[in-house]
C-alpha atoms as a PDB file:
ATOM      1  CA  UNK A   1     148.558  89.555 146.410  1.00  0.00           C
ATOM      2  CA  UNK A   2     146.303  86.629 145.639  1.00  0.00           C
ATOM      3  CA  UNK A   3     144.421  86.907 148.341  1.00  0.00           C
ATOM      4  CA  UNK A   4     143.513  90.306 147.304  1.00  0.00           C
ATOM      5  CA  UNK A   5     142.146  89.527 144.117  1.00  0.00           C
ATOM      6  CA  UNK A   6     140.281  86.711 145.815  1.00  0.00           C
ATOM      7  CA  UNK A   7     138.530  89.178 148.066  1.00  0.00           C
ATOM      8  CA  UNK A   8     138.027  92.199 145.752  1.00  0.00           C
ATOM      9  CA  UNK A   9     135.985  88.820 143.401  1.00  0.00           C
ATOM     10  CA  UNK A  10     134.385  87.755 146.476  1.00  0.00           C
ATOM     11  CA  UNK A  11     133.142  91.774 147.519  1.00  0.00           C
ATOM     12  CA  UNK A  12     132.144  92.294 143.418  1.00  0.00           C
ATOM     13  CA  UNK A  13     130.130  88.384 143.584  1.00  0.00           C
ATOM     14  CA  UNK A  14     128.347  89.904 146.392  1.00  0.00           C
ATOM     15  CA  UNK A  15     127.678  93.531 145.192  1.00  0.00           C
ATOM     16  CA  UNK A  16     126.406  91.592 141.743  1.00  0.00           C
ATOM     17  CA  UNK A  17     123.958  89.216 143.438  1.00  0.00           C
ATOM     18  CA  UNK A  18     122.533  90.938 146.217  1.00  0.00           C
ATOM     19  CA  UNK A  19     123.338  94.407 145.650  1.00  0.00           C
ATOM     20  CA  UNK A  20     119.599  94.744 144.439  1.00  0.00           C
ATOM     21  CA  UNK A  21     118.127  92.400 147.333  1.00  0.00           C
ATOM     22  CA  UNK A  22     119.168  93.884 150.476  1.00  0.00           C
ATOM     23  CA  UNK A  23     117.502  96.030 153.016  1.00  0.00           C
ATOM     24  CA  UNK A  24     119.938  98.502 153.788  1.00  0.00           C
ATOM     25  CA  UNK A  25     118.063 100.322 156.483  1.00  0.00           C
ATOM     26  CA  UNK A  26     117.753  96.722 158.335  1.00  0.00           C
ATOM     27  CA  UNK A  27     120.349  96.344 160.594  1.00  0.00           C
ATOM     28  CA  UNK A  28     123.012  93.494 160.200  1.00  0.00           C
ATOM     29  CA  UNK A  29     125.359  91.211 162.373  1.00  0.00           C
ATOM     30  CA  UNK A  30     128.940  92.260 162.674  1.00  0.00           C
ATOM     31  CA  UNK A  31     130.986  89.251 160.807  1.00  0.00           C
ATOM     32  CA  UNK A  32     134.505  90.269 162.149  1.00  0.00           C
ATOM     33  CA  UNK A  33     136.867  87.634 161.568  1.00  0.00           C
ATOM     34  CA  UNK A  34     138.429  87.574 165.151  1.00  0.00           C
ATOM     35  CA  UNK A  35     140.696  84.279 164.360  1.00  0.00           C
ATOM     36  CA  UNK A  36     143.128  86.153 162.151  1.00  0.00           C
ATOM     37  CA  UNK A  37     143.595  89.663 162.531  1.00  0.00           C
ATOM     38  CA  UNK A  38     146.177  90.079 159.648  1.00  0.00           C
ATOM     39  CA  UNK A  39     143.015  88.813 157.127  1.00  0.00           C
ATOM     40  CA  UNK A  40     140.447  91.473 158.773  1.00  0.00           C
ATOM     41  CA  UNK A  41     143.199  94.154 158.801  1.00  0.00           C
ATOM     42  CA  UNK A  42     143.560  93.577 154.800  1.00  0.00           C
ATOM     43  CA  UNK A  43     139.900  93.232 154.148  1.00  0.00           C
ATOM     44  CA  UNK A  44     139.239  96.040 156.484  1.00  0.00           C
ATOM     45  CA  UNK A  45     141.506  97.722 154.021  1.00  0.00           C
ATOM     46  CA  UNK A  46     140.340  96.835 150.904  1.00  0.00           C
ATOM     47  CA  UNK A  47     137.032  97.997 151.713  1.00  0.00           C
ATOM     48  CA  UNK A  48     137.495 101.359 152.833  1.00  0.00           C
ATOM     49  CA  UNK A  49     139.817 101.935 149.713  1.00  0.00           C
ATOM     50  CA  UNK A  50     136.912 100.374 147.307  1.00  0.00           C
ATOM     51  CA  UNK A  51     134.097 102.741 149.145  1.00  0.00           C
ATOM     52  CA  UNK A  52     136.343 105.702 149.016  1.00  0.00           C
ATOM     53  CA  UNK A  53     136.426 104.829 145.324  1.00  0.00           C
ATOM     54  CA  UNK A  54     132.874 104.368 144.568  1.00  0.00           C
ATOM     55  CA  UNK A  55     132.098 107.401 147.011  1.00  0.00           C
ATOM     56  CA  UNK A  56     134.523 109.364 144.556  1.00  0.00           C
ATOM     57  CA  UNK A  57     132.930 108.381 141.240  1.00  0.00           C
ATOM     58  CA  UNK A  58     129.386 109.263 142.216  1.00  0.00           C
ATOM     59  CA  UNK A  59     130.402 112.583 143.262  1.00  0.00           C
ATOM     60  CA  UNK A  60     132.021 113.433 139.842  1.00  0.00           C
ATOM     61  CA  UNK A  61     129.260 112.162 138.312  1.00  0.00           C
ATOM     62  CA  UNK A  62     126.916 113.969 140.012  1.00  0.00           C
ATOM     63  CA  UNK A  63     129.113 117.298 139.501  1.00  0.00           C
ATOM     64  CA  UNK A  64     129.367 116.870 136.027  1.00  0.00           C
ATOM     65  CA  UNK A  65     125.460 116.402 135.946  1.00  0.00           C
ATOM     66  CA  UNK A  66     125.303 119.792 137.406  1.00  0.00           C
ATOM     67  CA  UNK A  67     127.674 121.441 135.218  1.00  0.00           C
ATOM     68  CA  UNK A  68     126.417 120.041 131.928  1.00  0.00           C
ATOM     69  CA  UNK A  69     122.825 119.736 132.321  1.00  0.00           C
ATOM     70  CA  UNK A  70     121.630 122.725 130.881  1.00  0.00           C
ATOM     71  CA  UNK A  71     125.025 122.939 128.564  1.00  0.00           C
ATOM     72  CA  UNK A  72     125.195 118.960 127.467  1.00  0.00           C
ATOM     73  CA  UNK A  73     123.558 116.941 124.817  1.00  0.00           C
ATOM     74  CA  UNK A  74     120.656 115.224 125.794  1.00  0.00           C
ATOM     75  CA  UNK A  75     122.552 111.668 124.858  1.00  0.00           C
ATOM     76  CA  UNK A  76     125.352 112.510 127.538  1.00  0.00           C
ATOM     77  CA  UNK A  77     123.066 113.566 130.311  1.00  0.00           C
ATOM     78  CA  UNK A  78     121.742 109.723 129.910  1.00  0.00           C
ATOM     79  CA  UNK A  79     125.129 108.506 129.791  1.00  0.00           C
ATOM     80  CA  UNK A  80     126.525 110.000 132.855  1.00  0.00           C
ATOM     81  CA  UNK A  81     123.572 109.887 134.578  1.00  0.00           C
ATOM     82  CA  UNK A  82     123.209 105.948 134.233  1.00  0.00           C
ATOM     83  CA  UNK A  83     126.668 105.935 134.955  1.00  0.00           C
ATOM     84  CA  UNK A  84     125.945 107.251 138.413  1.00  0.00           C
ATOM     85  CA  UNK A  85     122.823 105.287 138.895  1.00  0.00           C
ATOM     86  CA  UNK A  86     125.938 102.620 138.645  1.00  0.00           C
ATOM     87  CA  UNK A  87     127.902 104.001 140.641  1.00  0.00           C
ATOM     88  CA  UNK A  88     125.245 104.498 143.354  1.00  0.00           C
ATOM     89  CA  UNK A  89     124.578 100.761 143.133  1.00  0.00           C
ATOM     90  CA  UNK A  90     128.193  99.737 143.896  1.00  0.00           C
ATOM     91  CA  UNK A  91     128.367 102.330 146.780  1.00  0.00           C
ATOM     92  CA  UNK A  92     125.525 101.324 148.251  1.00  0.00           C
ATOM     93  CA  UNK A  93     126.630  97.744 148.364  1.00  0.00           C
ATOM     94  CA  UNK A  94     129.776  99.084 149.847  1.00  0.00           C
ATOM     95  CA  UNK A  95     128.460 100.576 152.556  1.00  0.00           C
ATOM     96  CA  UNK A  96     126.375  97.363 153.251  1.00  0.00           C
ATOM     97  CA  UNK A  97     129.627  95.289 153.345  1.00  0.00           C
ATOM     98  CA  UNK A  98     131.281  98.077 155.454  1.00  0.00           C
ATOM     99  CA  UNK A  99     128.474  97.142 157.973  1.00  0.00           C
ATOM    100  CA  UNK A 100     129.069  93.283 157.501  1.00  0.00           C
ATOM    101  CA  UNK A 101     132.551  93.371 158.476  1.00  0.00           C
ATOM    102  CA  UNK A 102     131.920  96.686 161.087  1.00  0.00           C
ATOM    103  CA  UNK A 103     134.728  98.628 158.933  1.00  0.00           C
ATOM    104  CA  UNK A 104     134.958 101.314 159.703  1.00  0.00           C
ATOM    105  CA  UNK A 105     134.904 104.329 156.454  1.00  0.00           C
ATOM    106  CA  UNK A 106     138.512 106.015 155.480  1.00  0.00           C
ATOM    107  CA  UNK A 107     139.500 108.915 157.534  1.00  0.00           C
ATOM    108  CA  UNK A 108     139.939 110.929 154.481  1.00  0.00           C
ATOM    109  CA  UNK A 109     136.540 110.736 152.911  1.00  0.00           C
ATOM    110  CA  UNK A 110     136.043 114.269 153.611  1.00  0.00           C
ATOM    111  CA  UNK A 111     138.712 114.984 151.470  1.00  0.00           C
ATOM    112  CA  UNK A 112     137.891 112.655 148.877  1.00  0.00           C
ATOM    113  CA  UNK A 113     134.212 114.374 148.688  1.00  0.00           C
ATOM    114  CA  UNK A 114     135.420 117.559 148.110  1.00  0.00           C
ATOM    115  CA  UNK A 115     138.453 116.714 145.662  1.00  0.00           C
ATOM    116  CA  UNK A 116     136.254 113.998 143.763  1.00  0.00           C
ATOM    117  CA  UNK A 117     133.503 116.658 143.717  1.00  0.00           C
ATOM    118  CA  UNK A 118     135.921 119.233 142.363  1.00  0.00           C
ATOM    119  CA  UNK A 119     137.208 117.246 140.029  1.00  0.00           C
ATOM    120  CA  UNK A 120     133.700 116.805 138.783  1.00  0.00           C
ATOM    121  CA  UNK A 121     133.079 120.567 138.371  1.00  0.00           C
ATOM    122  CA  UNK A 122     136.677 121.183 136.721  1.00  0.00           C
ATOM    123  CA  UNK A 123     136.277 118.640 134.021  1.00  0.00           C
ATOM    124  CA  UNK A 124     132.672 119.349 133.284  1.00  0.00           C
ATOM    125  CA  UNK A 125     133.316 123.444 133.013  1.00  0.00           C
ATOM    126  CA  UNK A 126     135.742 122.849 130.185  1.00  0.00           C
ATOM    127  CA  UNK A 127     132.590 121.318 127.751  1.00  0.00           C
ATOM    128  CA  UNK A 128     131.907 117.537 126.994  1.00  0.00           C
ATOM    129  CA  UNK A 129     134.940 116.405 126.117  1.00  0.00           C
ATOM    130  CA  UNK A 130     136.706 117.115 128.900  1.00  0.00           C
ATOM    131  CA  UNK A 131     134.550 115.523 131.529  1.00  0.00           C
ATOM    132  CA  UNK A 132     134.207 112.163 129.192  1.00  0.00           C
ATOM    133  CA  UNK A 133     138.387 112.064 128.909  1.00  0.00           C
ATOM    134  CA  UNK A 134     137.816 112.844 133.238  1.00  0.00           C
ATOM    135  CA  UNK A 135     136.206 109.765 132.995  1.00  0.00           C
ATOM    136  CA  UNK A 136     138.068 107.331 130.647  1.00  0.00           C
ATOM    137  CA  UNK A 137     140.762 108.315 132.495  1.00  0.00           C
ATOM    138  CA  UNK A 138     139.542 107.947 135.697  1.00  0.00           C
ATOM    139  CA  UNK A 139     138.169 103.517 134.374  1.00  0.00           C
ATOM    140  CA  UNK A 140     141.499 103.400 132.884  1.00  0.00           C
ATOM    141  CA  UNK A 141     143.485 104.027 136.446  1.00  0.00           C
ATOM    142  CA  UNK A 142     140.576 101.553 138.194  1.00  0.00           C
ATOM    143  CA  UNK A 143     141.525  99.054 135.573  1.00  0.00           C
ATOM    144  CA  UNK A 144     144.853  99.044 136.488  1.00  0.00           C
ATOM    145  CA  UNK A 145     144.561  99.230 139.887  1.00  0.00           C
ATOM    146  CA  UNK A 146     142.677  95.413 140.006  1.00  0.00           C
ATOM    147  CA  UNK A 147     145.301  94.168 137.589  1.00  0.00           C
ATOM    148  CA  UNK A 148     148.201  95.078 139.336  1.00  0.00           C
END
């Protein structure tokens, strides 16, 4: 369990402080750690789950974009669509790591892009509201997720 948290810190240090400086069409040497397979197989994990995560959250953003642009207030269209700038950011630094370590993505993505995306579009049809509550509720579950 500790280790966990020390490598989800570790990912986040790295997505903060280079996020912005990397050349992601550059291509990058593999860093498996070959020595201990039981520490790749859990970072290896803890990647894909953490891309599937951010690959989720940009595509309800950018559903709920769709739905409410023409229907929203000016004010939220900033707010979610910051929020997705955000959320492009951390993805983006995902897939980076996913190349340092040569993880490979979840099998399931697929079916995360077209829940995540549905989810989106369901939340944001029922007004404002409804897609902010999507995504307090959404932080909320990510909170506890790190904490536990």
């Amino acid at each position: 369990m500790c280790l966990y948290f020390v490598l989800i810190f570790y990912l986040y240090i790295f997505l903060l402080t280079n996020a912005n400086k990397i050349d992601y069409k550059k291509p990058i040497k593999n860093l498996k750690l070959d020595d201990n397979k039981d520490i790749q197989n859990k970072i290896d994990e803890i990647i894909r789950i953490d891309h599937a995560g951010e690959l989720a959250a940009v595509n309800i953003y950018q559903a709920q974009i769709y739905i409410l642009s023409n229907k929203a207030n000016k004010t939220l269209n900033q707010v979610l669509s910051h929020m997705l700038q955000q959320e492009q950011g951390h993805l983006d630094g995902f897939i980076n790591i996913m190349q340092l370590y040569d993880t490979k993505p979840s099998k399931l993505n697929k079916i995360w892009d077209n829940l995540s995306y549905g989810l989106g579009i369901f939340s944001a049809i029922f007004g404002e509201k409804s897609a902010m509550l999507c995504t307090i509720a959404i932080e909320e579950s990510i909170i506890k997720h790190y904490n536990h």
